[in-house]
C-alpha atoms as a PDB file:
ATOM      1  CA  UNK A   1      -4.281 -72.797  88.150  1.00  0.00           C
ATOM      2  CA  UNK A   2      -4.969 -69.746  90.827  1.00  0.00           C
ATOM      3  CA  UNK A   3      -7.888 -68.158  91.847  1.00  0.00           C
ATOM      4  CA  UNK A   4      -9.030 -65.839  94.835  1.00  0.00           C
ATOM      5  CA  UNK A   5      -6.279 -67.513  95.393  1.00  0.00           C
ATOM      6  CA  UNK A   6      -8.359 -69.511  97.614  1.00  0.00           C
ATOM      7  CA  UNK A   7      -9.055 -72.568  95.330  1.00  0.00           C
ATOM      8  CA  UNK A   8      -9.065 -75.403  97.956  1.00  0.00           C
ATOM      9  CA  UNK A   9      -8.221 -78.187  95.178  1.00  0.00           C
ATOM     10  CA  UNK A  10      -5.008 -76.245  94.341  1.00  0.00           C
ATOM     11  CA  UNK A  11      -3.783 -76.355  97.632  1.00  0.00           C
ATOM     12  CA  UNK A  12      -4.292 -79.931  98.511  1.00  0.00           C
ATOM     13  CA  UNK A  13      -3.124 -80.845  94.979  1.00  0.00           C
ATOM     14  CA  UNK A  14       0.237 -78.443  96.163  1.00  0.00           C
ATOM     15  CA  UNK A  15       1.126 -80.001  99.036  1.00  0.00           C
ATOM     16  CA  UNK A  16       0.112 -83.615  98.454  1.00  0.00           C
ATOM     17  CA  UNK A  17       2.099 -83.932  95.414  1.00  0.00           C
ATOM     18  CA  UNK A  18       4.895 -82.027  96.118  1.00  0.00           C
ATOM     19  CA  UNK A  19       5.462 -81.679  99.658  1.00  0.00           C
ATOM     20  CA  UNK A  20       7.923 -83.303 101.803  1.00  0.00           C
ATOM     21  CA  UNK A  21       5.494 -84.545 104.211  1.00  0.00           C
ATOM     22  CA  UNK A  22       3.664 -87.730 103.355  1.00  0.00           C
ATOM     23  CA  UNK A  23       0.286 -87.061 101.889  1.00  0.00           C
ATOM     24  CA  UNK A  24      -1.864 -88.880 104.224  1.00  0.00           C
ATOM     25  CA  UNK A  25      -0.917 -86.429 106.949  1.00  0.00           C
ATOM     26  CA  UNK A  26      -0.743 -83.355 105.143  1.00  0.00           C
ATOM     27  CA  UNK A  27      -4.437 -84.644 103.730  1.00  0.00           C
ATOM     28  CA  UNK A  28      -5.774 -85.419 107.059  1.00  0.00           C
ATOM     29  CA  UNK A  29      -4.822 -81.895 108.487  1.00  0.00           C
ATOM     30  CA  UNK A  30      -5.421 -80.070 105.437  1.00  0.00           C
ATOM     31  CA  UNK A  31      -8.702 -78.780 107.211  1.00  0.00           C
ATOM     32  CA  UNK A  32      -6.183 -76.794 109.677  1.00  0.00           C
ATOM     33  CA  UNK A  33      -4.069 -75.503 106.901  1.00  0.00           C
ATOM     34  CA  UNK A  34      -6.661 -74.054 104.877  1.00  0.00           C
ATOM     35  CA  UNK A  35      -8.119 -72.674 107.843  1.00  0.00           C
ATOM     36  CA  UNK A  36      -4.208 -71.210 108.431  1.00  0.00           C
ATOM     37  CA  UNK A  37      -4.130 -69.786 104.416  1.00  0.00           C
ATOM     38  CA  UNK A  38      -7.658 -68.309 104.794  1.00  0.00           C
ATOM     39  CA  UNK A  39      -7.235 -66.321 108.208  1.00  0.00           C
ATOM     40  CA  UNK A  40      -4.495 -64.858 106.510  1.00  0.00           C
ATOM     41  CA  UNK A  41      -5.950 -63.736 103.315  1.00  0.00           C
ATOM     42  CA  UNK A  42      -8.864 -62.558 105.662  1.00  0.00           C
ATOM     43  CA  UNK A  43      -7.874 -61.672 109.113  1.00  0.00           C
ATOM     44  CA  UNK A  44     -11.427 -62.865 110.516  1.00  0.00           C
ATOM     45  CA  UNK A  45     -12.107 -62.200 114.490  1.00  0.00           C
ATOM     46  CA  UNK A  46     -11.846 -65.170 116.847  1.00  0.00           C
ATOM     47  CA  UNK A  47     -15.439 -66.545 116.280  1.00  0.00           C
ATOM     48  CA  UNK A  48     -15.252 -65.948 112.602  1.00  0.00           C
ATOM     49  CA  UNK A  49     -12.153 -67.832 112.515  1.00  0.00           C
ATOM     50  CA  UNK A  50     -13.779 -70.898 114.440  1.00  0.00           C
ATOM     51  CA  UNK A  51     -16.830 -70.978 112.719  1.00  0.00           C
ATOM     52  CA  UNK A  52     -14.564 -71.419 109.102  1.00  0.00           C
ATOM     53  CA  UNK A  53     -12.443 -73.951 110.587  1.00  0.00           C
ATOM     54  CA  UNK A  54     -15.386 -75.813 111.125  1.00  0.00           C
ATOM     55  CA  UNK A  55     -16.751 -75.242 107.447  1.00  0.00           C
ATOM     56  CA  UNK A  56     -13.394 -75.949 106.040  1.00  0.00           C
ATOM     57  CA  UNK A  57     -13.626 -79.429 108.183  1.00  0.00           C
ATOM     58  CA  UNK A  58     -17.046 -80.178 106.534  1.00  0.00           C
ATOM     59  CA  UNK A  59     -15.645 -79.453 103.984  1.00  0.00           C
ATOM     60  CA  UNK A  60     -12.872 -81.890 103.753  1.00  0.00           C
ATOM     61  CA  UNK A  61     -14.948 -84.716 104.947  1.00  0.00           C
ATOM     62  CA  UNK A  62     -17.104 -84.140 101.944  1.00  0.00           C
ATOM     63  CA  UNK A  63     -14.505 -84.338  99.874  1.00  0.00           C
ATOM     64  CA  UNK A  64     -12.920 -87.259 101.652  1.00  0.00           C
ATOM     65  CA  UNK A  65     -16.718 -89.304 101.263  1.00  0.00           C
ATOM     66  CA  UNK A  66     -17.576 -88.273  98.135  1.00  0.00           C
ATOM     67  CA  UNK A  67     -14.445 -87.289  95.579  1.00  0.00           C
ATOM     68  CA  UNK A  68     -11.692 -89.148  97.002  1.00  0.00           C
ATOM     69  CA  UNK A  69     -12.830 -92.354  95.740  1.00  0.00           C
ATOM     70  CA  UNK A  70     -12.551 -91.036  92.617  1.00  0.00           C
ATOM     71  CA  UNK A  71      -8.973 -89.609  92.652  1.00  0.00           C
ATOM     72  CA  UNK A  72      -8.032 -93.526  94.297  1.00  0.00           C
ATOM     73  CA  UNK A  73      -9.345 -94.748  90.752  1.00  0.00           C
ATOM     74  CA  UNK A  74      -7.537 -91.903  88.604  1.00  0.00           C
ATOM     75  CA  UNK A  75      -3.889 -92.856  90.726  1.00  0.00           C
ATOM     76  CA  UNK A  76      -4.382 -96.345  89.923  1.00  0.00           C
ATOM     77  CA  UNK A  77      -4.708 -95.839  86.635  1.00  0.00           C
ATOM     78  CA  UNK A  78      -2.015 -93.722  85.999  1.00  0.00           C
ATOM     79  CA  UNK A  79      -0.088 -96.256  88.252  1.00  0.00           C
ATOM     80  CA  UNK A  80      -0.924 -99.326  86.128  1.00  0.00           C
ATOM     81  CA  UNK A  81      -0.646 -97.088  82.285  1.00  0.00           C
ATOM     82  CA  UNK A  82       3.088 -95.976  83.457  1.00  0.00           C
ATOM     83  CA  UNK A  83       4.076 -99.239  84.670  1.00  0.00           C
ATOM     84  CA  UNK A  84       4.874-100.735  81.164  1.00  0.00           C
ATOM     85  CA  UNK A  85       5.260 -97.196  79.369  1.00  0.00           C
ATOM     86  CA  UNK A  86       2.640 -94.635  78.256  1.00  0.00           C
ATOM     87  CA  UNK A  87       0.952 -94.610  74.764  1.00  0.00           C
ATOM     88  CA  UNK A  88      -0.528 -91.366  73.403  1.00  0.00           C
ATOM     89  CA  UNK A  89      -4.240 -92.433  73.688  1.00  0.00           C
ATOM     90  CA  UNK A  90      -3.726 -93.672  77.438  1.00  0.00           C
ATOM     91  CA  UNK A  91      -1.864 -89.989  78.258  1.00  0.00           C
ATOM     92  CA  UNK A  92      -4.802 -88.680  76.548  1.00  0.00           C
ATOM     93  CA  UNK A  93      -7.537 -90.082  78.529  1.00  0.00           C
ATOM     94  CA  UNK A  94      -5.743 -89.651  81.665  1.00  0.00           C
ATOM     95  CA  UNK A  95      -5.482 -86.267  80.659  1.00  0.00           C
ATOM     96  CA  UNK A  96      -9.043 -85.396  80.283  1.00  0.00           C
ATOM     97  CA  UNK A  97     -10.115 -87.270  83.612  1.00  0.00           C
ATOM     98  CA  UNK A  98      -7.738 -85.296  85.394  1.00  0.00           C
ATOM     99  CA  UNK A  99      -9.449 -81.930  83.833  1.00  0.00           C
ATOM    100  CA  UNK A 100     -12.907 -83.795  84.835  1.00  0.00           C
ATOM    101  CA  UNK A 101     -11.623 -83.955  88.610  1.00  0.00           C
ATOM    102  CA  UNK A 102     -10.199 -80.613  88.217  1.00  0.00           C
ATOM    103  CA  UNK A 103     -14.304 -79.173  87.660  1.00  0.00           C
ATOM    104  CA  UNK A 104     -15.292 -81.465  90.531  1.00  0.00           C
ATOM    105  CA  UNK A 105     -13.205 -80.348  92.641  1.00  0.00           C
ATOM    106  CA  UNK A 106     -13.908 -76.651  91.774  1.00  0.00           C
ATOM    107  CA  UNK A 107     -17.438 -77.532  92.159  1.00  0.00           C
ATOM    108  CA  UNK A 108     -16.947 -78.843  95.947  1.00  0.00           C
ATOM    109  CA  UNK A 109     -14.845 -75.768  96.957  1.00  0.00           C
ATOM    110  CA  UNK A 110     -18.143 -73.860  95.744  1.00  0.00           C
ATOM    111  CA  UNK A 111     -19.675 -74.039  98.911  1.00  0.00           C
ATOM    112  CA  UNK A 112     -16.981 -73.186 101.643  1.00  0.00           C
ATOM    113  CA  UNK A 113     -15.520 -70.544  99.443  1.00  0.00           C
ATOM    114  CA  UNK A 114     -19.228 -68.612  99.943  1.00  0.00           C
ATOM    115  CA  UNK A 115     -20.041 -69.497 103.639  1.00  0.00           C
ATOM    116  CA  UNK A 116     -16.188 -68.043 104.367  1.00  0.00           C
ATOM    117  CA  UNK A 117     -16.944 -65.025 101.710  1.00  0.00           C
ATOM    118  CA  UNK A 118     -20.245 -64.264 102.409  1.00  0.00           C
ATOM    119  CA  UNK A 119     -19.452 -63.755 106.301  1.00  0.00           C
ATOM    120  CA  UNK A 120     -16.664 -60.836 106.223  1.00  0.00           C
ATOM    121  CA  UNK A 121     -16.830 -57.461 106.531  1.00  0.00           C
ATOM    122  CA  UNK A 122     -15.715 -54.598 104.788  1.00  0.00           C
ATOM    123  CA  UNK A 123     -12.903 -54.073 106.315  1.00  0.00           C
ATOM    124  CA  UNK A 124     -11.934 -57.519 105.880  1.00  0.00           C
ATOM    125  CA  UNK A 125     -12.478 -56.901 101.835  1.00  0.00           C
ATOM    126  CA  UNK A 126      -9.745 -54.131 101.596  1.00  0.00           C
ATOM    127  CA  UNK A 127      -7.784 -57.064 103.747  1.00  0.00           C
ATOM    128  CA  UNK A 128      -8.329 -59.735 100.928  1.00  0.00           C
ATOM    129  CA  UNK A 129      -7.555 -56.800  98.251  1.00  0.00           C
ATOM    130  CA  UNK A 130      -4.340 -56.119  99.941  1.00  0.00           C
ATOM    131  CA  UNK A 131      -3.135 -59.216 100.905  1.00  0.00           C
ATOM    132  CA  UNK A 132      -4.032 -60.451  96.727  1.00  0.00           C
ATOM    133  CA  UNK A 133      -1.986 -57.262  95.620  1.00  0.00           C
ATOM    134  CA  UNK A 134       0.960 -58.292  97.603  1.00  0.00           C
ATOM    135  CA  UNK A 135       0.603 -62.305  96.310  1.00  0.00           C
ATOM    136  CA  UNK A 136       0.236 -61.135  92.915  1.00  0.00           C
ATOM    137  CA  UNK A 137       3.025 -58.846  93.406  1.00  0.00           C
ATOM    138  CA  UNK A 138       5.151 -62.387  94.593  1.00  0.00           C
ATOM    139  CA  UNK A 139       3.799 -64.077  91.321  1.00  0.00           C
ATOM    140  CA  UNK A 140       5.377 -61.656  89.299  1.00  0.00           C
ATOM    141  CA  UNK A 141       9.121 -61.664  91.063  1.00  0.00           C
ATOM    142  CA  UNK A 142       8.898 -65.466  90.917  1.00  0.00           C
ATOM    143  CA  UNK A 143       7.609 -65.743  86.888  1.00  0.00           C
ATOM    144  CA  UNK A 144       7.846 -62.738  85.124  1.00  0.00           C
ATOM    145  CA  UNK A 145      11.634 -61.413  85.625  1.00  0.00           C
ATOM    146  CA  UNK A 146      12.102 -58.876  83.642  1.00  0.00           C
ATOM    147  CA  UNK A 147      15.175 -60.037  82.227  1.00  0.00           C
ATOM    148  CA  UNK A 148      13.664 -62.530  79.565  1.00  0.00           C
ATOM    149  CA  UNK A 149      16.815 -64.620  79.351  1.00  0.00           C
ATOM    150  CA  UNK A 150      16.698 -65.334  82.690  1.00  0.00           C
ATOM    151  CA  UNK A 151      12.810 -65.850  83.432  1.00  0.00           C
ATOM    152  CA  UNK A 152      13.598 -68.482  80.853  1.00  0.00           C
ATOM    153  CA  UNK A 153      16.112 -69.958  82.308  1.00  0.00           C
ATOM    154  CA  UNK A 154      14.107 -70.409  85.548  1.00  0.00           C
ATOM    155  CA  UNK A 155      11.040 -71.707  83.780  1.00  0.00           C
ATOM    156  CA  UNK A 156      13.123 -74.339  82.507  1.00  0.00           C
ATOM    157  CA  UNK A 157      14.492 -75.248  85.863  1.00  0.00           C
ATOM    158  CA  UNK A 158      11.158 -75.488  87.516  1.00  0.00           C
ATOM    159  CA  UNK A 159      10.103 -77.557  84.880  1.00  0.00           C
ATOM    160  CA  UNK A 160      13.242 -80.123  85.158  1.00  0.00           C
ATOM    161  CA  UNK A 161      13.263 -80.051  88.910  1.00  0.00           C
ATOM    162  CA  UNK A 162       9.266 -81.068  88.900  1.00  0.00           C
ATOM    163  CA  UNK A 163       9.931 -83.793  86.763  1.00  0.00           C
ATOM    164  CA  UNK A 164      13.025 -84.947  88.564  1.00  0.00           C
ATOM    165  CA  UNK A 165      11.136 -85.198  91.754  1.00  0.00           C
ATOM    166  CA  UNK A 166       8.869 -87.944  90.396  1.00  0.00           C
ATOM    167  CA  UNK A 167      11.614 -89.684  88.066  1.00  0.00           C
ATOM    168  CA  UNK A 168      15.221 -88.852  89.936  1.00  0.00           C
ATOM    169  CA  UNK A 169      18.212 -87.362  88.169  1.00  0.00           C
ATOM    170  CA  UNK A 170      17.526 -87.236  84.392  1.00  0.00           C
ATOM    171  CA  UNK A 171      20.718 -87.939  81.806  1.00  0.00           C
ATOM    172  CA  UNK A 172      21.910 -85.221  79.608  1.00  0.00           C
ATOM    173  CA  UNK A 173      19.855 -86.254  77.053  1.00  0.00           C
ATOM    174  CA  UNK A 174      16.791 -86.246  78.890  1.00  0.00           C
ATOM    175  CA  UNK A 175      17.583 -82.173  79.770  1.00  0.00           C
ATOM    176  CA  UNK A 176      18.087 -81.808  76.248  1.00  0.00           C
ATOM    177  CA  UNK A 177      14.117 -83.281  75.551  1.00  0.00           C
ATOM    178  CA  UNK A 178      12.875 -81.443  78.330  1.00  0.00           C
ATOM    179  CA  UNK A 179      14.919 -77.720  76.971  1.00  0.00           C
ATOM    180  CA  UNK A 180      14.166 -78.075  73.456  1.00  0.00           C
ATOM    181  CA  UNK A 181      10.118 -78.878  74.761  1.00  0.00           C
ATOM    182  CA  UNK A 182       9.982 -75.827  77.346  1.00  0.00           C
ATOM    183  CA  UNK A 183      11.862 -73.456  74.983  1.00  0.00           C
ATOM    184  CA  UNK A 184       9.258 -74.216  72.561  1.00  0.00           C
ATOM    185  CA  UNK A 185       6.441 -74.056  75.064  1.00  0.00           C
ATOM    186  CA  UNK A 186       4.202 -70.509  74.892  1.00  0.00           C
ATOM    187  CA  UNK A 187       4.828 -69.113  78.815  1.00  0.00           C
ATOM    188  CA  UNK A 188       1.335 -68.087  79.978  1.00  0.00           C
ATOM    189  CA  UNK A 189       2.809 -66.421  82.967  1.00  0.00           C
ATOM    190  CA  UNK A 190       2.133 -62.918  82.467  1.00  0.00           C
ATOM    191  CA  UNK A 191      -1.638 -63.661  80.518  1.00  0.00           C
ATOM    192  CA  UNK A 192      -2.358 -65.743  83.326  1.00  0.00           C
ATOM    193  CA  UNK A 193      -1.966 -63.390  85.945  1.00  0.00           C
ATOM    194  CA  UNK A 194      -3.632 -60.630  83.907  1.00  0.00           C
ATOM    195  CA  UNK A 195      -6.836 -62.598  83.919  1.00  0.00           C
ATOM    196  CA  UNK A 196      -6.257 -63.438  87.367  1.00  0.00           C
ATOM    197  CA  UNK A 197      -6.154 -59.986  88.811  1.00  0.00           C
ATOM    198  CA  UNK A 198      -9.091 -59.151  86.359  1.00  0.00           C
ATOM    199  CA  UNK A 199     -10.916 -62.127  87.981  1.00  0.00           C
ATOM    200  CA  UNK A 200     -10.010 -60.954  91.291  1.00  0.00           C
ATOM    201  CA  UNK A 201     -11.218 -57.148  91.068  1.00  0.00           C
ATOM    202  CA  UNK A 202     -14.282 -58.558  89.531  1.00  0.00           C
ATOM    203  CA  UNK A 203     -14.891 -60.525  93.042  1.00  0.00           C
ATOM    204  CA  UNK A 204     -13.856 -57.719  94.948  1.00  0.00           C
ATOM    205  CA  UNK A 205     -16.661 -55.361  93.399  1.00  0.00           C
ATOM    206  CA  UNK A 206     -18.871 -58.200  94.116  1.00  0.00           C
ATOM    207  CA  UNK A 207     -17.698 -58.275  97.684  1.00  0.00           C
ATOM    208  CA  UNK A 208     -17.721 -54.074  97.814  1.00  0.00           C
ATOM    209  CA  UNK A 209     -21.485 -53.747  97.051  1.00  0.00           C
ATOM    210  CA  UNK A 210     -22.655 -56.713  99.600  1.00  0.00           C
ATOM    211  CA  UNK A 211     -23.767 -59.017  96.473  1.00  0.00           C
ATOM    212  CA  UNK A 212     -25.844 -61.690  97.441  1.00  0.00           C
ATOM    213  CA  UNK A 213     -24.705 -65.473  97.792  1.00  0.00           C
ATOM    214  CA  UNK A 214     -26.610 -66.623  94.571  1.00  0.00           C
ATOM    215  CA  UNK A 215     -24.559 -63.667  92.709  1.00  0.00           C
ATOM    216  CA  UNK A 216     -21.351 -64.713  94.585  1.00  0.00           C
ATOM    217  CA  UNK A 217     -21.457 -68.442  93.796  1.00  0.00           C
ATOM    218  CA  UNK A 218     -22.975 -67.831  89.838  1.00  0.00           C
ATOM    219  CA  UNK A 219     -19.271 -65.451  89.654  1.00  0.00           C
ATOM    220  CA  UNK A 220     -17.140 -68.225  91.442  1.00  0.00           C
ATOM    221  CA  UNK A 221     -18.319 -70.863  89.337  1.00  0.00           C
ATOM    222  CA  UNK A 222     -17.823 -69.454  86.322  1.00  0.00           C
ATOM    223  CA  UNK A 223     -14.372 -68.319  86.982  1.00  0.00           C
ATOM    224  CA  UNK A 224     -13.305 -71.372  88.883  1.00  0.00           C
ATOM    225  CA  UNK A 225     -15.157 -74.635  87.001  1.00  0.00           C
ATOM    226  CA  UNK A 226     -15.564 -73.111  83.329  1.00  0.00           C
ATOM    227  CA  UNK A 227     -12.887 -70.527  83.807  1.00  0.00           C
ATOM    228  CA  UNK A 228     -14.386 -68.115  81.614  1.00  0.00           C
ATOM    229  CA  UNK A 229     -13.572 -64.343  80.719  1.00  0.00           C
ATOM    230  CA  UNK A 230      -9.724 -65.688  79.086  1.00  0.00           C
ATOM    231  CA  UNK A 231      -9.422 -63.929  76.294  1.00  0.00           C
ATOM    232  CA  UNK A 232      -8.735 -66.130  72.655  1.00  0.00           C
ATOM    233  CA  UNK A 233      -5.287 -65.981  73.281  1.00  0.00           C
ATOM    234  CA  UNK A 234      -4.940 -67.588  76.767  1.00  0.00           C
ATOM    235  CA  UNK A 235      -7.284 -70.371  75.956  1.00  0.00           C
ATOM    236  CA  UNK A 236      -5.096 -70.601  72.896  1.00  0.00           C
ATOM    237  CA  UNK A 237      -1.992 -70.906  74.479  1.00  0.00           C
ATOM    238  CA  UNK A 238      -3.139 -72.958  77.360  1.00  0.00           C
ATOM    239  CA  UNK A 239      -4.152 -75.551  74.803  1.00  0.00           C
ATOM    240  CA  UNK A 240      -0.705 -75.705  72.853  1.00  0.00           C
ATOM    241  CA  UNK A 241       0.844 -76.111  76.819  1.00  0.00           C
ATOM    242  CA  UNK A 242      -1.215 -79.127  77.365  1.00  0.00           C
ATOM    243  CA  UNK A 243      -0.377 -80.606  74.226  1.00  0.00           C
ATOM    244  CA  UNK A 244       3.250 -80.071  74.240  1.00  0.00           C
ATOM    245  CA  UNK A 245       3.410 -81.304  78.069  1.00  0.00           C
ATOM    246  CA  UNK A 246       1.570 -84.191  77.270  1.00  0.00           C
ATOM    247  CA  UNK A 247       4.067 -84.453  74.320  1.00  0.00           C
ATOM    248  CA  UNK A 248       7.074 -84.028  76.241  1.00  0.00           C
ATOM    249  CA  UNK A 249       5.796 -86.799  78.959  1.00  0.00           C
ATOM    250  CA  UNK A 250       5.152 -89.405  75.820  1.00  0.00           C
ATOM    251  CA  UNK A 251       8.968 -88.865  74.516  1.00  0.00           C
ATOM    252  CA  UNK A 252      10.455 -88.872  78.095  1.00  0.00           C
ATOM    253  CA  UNK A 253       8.703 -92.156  78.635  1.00  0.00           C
ATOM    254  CA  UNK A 254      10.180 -93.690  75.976  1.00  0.00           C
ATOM    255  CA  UNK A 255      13.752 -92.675  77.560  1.00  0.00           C
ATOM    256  CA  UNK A 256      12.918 -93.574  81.064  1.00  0.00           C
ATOM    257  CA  UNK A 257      15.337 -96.080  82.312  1.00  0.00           C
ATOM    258  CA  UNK A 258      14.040 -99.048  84.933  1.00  0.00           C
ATOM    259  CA  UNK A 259      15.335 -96.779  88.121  1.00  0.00           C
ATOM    260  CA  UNK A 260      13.486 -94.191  86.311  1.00  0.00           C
ATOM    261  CA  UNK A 261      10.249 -95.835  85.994  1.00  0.00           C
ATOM    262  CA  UNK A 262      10.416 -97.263  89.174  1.00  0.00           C
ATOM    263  CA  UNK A 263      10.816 -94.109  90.781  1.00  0.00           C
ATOM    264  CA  UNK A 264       8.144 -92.640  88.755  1.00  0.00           C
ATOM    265  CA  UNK A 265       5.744 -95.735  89.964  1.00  0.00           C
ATOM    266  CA  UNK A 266       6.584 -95.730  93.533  1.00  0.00           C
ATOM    267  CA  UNK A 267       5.797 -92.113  93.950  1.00  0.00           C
ATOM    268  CA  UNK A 268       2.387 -92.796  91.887  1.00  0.00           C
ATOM    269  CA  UNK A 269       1.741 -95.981  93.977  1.00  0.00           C
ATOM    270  CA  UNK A 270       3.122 -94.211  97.648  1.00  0.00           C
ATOM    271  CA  UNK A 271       0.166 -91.317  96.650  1.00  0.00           C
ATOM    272  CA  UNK A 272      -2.264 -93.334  95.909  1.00  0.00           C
ATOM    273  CA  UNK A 273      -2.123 -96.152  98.823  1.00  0.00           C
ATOM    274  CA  UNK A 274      -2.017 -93.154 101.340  1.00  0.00           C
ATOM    275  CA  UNK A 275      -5.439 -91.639  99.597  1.00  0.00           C
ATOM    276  CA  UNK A 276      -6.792 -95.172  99.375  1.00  0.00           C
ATOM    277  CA  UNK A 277      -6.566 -95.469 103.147  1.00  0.00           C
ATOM    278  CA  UNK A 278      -8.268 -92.624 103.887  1.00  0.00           C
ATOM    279  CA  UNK A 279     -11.163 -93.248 101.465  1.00  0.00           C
ATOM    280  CA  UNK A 280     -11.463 -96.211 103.170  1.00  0.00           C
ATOM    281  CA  UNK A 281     -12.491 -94.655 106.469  1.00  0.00           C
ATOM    282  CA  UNK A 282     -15.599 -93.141 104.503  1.00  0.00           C
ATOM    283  CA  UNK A 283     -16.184 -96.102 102.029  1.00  0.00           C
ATOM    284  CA  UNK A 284     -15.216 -99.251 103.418  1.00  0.00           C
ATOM    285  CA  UNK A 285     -16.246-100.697 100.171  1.00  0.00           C
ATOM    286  CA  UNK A 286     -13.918 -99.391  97.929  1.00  0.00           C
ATOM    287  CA  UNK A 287     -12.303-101.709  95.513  1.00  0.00           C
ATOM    288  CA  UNK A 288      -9.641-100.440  93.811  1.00  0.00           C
ATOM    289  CA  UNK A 289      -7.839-103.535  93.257  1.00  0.00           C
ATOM    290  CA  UNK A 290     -10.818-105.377  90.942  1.00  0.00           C
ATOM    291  CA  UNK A 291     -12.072-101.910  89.876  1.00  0.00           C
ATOM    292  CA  UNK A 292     -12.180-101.345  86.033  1.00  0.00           C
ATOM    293  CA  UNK A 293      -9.861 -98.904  85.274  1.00  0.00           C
ATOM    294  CA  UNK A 294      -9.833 -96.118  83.052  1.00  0.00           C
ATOM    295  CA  UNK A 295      -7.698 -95.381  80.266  1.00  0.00           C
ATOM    296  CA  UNK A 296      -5.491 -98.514  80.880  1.00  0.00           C
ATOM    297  CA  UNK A 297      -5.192-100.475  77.637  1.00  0.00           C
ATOM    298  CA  UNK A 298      -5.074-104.289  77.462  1.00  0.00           C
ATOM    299  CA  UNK A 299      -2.355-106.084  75.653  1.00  0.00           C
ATOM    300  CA  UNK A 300      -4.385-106.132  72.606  1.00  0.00           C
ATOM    301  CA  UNK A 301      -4.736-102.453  72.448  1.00  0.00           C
ATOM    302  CA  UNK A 302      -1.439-101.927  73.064  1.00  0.00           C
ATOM    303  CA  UNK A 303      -0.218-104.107  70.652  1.00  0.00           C
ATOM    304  CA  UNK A 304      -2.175-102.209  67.849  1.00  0.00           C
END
């Protein structure tokens, strides 16, 4: 999900999981690339620019003392659930802790989001409003061709080539699952980016008449951690997504072949040993390896 777009969690989240780099380095200088993404959206003077990279750096060691732990857990649980196959109360579960860590996260990028905001000047608004115009603008030549045939056909290949970087090449039958699923799939493309800019001009007003930081972060949070202001509609839709992705993940699981799993595994495994390194460096106590772990059924369950 998007917001200013500046929603720290979605860039880590971005690059971590599906950039070529490895994700310990791309997570130890994420810092520097925020600090890269925000200058842009904001243009800030020399000094302003220092002063964020040195909020966004606070920033990330917060996150590296106090929520990374966390995600180390919610990798090694998805780890040890897809080892042996998924079942539909494990995907579940896994499901709703990653929505959990999705409001923490939101949470932590609370505070850097209003030191950077709250320090710009108006000239540096009608830079944000521009620069958002012009990514929104991207959004819409990358999801919302207006030839409907082929926006669907390029849906439908973003969706197979995000699953085939975690799984390999899937078999013919394995497209056909994952076309009949998308076909069926409501596209919240266009809604989405509706609310977004809505969202968006709403901050910008904020930003226009000097609003306090209290105002500021009460606006943030509810766009960002309880997402509200969708209409019926979106929240509608987004529901039937989740629950015919989680769908389509349950019956490709039961098609995955060994390479297939083990591919799916490794990547899981490669993630979460990188994260569990650095968490390390801020709690040398982590245990990951005797740590109870959610969702993951026992035998007995499974057996059920």
């Amino acid at each position: 999900m998007s917001v200013i777009s500046l929603r720290l969690l979605c860039v880590l989240v971005v690059l971590a999981l599906l950039g070529c780099s490895r994700s310990e380095i791309v997570y130890r200088n994420a810092d520097w690339l925020l600090a890269r993404w925000t200058e842009g959206l904001l243009d800030p003077e020399t000094a302003q620019a220092d002063a964020w990279k040195g909020v966004l750096e606070q920033a990330m060691q917060a996150h590296q003392r106090d929520l990374l732990p966390d995600a180390v857990i919610l990798l090694k649980s998805a780890e040890e659930a897809a080892g042996d196959g998924l079942d539909r109360r494990e995907l579940t579960c896994w499901a709703d802790l990653f929505e959990q860590s999705y409001r923490s996260h939101a949470r932590w990028a609370l505070e850097p989001a209003i030191e950077v905001l709250d320090d710009i000047s108006a000239a540096q608004v009608e830079h944000m409003a521009a620069e958002l115009h012009e990514r929104n603008q991207a959004y819409r030549e990358d999801y919302l061709d207006e030839d409907l045939d082929r926006r669907r056909q390029q849906r439908l290949e973003r969706y197979t080539e995000r699953i085939e970087r975690w799984t390999g090449d899937l078999s013919e039958e394995q497209l056909r699952l994952v076309r009949q699923a998308v076909s069926a799939m409501p596209d919240l493309s266009e809604a989405w980016l509706t609310y977004r800019e809505k969202r968006q001009q709403g901050l910008l007003a904020l930003l226009r008449a000097q609003a306090d930081r209290a105002t500021l972060k009460d606006y943030l949070e509810a766009w960002w951690v309880r997402l509200e202001g969708r209409p019926d509609t979106l929240i509608r839709d987004a529901e039937a997504l989740r629950l015919a992705s989680l769908d389509l993940v349950l019956r490709l699981d039961a098609t995955l072949s060994a390479a297939q799993r083990a591919n799916f595994t490794d990547r899981l495994a490669e993630l979460r040993e990188d994260f569990q390194l650095l968490a390390e460096e801020q709690s040398p106590l982590l245990k990951v390896h005797t740590a109870s772990l959610p969702c993951v059924a026992g035998p007995q369950a499974r057996s059920n």
